[in-house]
C-alpha atoms as a PDB file:
ATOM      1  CA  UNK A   1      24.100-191.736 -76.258  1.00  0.00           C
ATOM      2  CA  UNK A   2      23.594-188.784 -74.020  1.00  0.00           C
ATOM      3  CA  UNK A   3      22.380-189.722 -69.950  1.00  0.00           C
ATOM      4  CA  UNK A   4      19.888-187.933 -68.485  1.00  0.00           C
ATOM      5  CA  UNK A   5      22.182-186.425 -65.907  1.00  0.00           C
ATOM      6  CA  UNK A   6      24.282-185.455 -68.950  1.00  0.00           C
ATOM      7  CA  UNK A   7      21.860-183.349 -70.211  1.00  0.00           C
ATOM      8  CA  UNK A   8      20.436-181.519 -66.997  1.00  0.00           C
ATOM      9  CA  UNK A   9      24.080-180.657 -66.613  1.00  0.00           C
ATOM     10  CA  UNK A  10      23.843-177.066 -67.019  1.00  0.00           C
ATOM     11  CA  UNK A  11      19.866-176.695 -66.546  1.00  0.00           C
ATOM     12  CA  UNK A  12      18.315-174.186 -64.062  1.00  0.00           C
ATOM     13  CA  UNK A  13      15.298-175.089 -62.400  1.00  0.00           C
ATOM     14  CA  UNK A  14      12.887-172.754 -64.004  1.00  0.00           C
ATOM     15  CA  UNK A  15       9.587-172.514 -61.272  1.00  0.00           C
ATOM     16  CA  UNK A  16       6.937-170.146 -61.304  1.00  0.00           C
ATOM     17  CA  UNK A  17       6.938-168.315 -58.266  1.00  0.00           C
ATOM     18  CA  UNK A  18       5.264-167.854 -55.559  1.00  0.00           C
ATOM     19  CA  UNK A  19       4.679-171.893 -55.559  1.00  0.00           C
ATOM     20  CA  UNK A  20       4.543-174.819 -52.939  1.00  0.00           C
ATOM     21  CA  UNK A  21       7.604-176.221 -51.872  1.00  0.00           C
ATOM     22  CA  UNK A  22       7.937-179.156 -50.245  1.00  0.00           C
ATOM     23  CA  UNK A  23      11.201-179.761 -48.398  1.00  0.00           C
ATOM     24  CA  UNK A  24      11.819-183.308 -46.480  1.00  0.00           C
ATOM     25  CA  UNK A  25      13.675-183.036 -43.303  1.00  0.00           C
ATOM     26  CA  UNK A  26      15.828-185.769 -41.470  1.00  0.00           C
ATOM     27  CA  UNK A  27      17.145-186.110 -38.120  1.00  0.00           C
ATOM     28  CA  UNK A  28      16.939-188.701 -35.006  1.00  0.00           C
ATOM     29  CA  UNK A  29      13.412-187.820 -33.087  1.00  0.00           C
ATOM     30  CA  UNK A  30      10.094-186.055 -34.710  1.00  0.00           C
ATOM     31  CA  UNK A  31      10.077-183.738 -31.720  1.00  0.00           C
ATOM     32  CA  UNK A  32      13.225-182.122 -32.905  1.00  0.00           C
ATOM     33  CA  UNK A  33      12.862-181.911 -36.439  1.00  0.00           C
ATOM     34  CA  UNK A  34       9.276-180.345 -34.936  1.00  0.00           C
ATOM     35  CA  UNK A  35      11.113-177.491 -33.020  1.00  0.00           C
ATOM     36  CA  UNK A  36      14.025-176.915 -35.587  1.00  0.00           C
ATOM     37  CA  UNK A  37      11.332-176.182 -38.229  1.00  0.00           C
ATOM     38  CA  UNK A  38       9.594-173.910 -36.033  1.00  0.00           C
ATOM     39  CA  UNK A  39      12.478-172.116 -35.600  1.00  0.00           C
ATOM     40  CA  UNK A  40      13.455-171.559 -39.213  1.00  0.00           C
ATOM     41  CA  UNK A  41      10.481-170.694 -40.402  1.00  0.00           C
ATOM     42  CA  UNK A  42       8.827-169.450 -37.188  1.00  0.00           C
ATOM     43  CA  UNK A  43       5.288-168.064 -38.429  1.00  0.00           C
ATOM     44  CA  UNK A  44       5.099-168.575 -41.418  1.00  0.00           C
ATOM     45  CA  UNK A  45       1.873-170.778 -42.943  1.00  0.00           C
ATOM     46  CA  UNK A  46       3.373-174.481 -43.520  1.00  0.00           C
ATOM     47  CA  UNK A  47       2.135-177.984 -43.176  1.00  0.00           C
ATOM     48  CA  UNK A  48       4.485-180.420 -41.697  1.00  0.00           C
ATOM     49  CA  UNK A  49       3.565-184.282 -42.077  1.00  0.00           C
ATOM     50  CA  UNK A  50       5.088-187.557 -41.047  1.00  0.00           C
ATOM     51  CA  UNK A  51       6.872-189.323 -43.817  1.00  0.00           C
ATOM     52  CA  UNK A  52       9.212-192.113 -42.981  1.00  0.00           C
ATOM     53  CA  UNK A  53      11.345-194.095 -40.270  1.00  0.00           C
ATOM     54  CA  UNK A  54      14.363-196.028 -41.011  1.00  0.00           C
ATOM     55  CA  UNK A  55      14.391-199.534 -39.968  1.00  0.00           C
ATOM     56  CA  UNK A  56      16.492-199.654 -36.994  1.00  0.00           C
ATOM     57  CA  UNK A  57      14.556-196.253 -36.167  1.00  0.00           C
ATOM     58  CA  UNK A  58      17.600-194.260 -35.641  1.00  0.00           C
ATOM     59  CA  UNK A  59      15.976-191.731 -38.015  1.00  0.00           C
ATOM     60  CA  UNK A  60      12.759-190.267 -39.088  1.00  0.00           C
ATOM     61  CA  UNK A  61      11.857-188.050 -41.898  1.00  0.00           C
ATOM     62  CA  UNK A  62       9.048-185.818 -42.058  1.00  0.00           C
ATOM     63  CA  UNK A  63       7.367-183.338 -44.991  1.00  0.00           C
ATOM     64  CA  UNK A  64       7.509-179.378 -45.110  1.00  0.00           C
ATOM     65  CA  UNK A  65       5.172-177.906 -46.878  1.00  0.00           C
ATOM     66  CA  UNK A  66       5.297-174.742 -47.661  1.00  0.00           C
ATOM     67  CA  UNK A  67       4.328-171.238 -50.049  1.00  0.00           C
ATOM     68  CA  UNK A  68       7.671-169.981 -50.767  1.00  0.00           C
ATOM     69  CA  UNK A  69       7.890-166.544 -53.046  1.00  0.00           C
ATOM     70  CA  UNK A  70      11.307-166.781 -55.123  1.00  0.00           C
ATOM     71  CA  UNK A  71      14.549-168.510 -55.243  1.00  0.00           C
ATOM     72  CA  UNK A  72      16.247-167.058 -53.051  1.00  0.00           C
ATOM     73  CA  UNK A  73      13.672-167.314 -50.403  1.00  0.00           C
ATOM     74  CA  UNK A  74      13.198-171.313 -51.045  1.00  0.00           C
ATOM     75  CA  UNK A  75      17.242-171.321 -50.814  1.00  0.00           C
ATOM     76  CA  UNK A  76      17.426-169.626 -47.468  1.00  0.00           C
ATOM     77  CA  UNK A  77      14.794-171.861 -45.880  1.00  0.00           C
ATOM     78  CA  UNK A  78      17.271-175.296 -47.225  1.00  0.00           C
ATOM     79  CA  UNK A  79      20.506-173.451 -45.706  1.00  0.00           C
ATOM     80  CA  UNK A  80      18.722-172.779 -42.669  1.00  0.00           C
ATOM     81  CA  UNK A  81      17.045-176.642 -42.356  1.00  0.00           C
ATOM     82  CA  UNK A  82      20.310-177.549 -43.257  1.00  0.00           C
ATOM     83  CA  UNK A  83      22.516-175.520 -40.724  1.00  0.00           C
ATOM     84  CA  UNK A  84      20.188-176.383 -37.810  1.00  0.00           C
ATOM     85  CA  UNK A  85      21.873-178.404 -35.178  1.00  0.00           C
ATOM     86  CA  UNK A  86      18.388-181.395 -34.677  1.00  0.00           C
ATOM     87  CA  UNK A  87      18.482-181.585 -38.654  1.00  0.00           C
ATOM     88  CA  UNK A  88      21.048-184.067 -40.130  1.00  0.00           C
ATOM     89  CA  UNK A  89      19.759-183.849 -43.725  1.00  0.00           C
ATOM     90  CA  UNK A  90      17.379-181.615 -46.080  1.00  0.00           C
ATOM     91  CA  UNK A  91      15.763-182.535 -49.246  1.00  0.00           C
END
């Protein structure tokens, strides 16, 4: 029988565009993550919301929110979470 992953294998994500995007960001302090996301997407219209804490609170995670207006856009914000130096990990 054929797993799920299996048969995603070689499926684009098909999204209507323009469309919300939600991106979860991870690093050590919410003040960082605060200033690295202001710096990616500087004014751009976005909600960013608390989300979780690890137990040990080494880490925090927070929501972006955002209108983004085609794939390639939504891909440049990730690389650009995901190069910034107070961001250890973008979903």
């Amino acid at each position: 029988m054929e797993t799920l992953n299996e048969k995603l294998k070689d499926k684009k994500l098909e999204l209507e565009y323009p469309c919300n995007w939600c991106y979860k960001v991870i690093g050590s302090e919410k003040e960082a993550l605060q200033k690295a996301v202001k710096d990616v997407i500087d004014e751009r219209t976005h909600t960013l919301s608390d989300s979780n804490k690890s137990k040990t609170g080494k880490f925090v995670s927070m929501n972006l929110d955002m209108l983004v207006h085609n794939d390639d856009d939504r891909q440049f914000i990730y690389d650009a979470l995901k190069k910034h130096q107070n961001i250890k990990m973008v979903l």
